[in-house]
Protein backbone atom coordinates (compact mmCIF):
# COMPACT_ATOMS: atom_id res chain seq x y z
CA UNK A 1 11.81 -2.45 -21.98
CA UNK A 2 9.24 -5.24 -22.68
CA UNK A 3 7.17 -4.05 -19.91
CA UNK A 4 5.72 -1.15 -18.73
CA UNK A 5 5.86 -1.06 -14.73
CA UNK A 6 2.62 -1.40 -12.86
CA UNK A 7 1.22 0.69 -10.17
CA UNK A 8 -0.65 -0.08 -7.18
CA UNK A 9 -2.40 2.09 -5.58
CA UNK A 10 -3.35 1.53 -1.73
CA UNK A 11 -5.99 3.75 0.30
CA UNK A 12 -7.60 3.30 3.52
CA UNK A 13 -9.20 5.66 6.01
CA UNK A 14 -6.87 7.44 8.72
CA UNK A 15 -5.94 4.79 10.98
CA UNK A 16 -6.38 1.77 8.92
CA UNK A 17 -3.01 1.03 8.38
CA UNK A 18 -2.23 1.84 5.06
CA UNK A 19 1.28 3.05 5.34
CA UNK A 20 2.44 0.68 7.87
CA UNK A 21 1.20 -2.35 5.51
CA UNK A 22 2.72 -0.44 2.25
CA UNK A 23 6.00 -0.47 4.13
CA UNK A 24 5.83 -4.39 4.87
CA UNK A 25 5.22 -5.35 1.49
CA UNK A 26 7.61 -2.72 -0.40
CA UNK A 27 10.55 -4.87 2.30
CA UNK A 28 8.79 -8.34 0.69
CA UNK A 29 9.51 -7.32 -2.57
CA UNK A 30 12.82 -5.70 -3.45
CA UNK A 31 11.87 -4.46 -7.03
CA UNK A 32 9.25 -2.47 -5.85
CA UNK A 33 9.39 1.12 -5.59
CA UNK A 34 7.52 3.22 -3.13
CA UNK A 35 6.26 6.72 -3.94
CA UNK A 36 7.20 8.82 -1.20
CA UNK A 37 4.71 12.08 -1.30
CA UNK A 38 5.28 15.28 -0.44
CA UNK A 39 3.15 17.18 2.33
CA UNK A 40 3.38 20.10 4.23
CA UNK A 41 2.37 18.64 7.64
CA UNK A 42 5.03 18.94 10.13
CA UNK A 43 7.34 15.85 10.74
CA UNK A 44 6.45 13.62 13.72
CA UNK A 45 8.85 11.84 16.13
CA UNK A 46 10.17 8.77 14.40
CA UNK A 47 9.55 10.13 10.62
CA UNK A 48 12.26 10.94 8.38
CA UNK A 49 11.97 13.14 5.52
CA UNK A 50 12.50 11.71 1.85
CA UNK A 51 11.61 8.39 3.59
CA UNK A 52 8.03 8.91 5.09
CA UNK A 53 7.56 11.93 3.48
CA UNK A 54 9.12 14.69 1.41
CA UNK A 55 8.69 17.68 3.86
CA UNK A 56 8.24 20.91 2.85
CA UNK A 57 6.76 24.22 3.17
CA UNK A 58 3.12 25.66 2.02
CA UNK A 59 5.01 28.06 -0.43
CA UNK A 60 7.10 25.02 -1.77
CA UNK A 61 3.91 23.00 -2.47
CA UNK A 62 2.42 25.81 -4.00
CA UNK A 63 4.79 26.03 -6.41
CA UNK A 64 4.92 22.39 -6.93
CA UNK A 65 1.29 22.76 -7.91
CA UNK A 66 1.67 25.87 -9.97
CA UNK A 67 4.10 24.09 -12.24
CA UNK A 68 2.27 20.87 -12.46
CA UNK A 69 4.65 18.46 -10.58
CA UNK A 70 1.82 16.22 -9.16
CA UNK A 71 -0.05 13.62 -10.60
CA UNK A 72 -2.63 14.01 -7.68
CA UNK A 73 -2.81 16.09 -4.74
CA UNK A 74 -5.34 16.61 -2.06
CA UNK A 75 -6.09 18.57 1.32
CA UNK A 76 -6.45 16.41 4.32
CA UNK A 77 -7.31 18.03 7.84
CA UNK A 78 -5.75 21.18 6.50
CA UNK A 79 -2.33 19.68 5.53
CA UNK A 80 -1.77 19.08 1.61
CA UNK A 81 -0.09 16.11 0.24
CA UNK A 82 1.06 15.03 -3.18
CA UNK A 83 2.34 12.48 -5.85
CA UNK A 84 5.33 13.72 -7.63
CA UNK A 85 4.09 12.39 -11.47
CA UNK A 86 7.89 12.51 -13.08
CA UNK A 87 9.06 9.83 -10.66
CA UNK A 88 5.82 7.51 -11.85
CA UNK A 89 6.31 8.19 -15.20
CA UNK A 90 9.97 7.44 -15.08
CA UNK A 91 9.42 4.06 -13.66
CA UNK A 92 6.66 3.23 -15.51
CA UNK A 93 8.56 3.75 -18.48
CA UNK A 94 11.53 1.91 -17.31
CA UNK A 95 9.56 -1.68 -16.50
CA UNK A 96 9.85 -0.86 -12.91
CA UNK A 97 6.45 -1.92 -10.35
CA UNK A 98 5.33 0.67 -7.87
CA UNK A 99 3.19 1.11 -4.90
CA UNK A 100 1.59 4.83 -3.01
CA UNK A 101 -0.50 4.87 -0.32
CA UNK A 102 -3.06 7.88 -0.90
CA UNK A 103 -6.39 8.71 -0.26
CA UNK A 104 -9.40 8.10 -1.69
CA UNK A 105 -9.96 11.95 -3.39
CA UNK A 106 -6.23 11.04 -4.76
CA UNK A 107 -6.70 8.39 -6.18
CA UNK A 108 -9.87 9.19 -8.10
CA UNK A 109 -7.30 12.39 -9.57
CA UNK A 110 -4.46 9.73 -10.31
CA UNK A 111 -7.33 7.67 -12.10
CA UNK A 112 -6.97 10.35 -15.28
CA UNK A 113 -2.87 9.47 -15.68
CA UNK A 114 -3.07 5.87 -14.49
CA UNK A 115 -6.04 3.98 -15.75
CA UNK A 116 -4.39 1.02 -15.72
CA UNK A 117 -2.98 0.94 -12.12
CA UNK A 118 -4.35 -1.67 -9.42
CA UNK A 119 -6.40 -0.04 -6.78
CA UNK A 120 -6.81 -1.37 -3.38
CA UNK A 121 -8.97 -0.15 -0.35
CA UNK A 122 -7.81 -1.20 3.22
CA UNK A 123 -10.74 -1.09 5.81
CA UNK A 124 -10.65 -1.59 9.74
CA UNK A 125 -12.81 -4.36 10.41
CA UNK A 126 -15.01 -2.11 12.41
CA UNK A 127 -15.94 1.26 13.77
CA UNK A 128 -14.44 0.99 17.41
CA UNK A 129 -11.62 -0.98 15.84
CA UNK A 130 -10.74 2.18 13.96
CA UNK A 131 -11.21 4.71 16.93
CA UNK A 132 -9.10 2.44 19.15
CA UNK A 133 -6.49 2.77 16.66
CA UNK A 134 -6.77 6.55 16.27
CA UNK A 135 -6.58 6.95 19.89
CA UNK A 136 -3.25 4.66 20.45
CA UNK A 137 -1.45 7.05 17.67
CA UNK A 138 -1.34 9.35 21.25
CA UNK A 139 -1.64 12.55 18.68
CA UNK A 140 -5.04 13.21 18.15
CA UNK A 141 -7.46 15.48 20.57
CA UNK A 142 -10.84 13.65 20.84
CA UNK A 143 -12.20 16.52 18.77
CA UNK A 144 -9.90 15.47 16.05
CA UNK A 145 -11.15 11.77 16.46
CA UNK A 146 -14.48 12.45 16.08
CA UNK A 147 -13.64 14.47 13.04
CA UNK A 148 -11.96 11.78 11.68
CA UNK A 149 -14.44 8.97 12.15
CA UNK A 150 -16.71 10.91 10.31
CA UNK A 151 -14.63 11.77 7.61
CA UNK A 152 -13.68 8.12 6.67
CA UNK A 153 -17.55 7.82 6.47
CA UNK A 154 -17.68 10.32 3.57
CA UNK A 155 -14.58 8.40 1.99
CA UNK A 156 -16.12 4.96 2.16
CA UNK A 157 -17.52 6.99 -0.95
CA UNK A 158 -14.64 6.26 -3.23
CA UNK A 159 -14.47 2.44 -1.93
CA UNK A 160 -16.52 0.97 -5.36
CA UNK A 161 -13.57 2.70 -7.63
CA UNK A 162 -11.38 0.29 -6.34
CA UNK A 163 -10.53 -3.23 -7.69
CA UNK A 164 -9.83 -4.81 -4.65
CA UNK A 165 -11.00 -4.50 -1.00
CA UNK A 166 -7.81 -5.78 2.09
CA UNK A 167 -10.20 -5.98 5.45
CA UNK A 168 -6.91 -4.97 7.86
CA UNK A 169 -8.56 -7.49 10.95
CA UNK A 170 -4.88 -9.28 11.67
CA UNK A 171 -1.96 -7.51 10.14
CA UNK A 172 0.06 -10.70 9.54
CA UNK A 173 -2.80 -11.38 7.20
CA UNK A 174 -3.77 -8.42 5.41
CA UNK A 175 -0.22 -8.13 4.06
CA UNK A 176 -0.18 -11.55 3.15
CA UNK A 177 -3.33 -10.63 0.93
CA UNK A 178 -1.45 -7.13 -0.40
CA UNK A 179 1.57 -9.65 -1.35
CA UNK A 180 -1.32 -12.15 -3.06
CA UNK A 181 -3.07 -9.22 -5.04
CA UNK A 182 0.66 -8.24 -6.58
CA UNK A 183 2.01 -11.51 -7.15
CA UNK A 184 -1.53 -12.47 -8.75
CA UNK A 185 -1.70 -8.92 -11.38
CA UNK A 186 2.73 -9.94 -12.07
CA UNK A 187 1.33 -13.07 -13.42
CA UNK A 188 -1.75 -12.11 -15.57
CA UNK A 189 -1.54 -13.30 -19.33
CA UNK A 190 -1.06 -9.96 -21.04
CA UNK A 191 2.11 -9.51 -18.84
CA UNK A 192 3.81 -12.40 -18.88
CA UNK A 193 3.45 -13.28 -23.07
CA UNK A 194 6.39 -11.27 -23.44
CA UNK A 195 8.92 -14.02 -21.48
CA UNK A 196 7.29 -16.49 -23.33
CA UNK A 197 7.06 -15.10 -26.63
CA UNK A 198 10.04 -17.56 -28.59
CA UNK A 199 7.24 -20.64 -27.12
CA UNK A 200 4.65 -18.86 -28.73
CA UNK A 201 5.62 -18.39 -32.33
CA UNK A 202 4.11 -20.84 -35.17
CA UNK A 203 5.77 -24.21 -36.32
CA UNK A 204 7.71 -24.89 -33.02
């Protein structure tokens, strides 16, 4: 291939939105592929495994670790979940663009194989913004709530690793800006000279 595929990288806090506005833009462009991770949290209604998630047991993850199938993986409110890395590899390899949604702790790990991926942060525009969305999910006890508001606190940690920063206010708009960021990195210099290349040589 001419190219090597590019990865994007999307994390937010629980309840911003990431997967929902990874799922718009992977339906805006066709030729991008969407990691699917793995995670041994149970299924919830309207989920479909291999589609929202590869779902399997703790023993099955464990060995998934154990034989190094991840590029990242992480523990979040006592549920693993992980990046399969032969599936990145493979497409980056093969020219072809892809897009995860992780978190933060991820995507620092990921950071080791894929230096040159394009990370994005997705923020709520607020604090009560973020708890009204947690609440409308209508699976979270207010103890969990509260646990999670002040987890996304400690992940705003990771927020300056990241290249770009989507403010999810309207999500009409913040997709339009996720579709803006990839369009934008398709058509830097370095990756476009190879179309071009015949234009480029001396004497013509």
């Amino acid at each position: 291939m001419d190219k090597e595929g590019l990865l994007f990288v999307l994390s937010a806090p629980s309840g911003a939105g990431k997967t929902s506005l990874c799922k718009e833009v992977v339906s805006f462009f066709p030729d991008l592929w969407h990691s699917v991770s793995y995670t041994t949290r149970p299924c919830r209604p309207g989920e479909n495994d291999r589609v929202d998630y590869h779902f399997v047991s703790k023993e099955k993850f464990k060995e998934m670790v154990d034989t190094r199938k991840f590029a990242e993986w992480s523990e979040i409110y006592g549920d693993r979940y992980g990046t399969p890395i032969n599936a990145l590899k493979e497409h980056k390899s093969n020219g072809i663009d892809m897009i995860l949604d992780i978190d933060g702790k991820g995507a620092r790990q990921l950071r080791d194989s894929f230096p040159k991926g394009i990370y994005i942060f997705v923020l709520p525009p607020s604090w009560e913004d973020l708890e009204e969305r947690l609440r409308a999910r209508m699976t979270n006890t207010d103890k969990e709530i509260k646990k999670r508001l002040k987890n996304t606190k400690k992940e705003l940690q990771y927020i300056f690793d990241y290249d770009y920063i989507v403010i999810n206010n309207n999500f009409e708009t913040a997709v339009f800006e996720l579709i803006s960021i990839i369009i934008a990195e398709r058509c830097r210099r370095e990756r476009v000279f190879h179309k071009v290349d015949e234009l480029l040589k001396p004497g013509l």
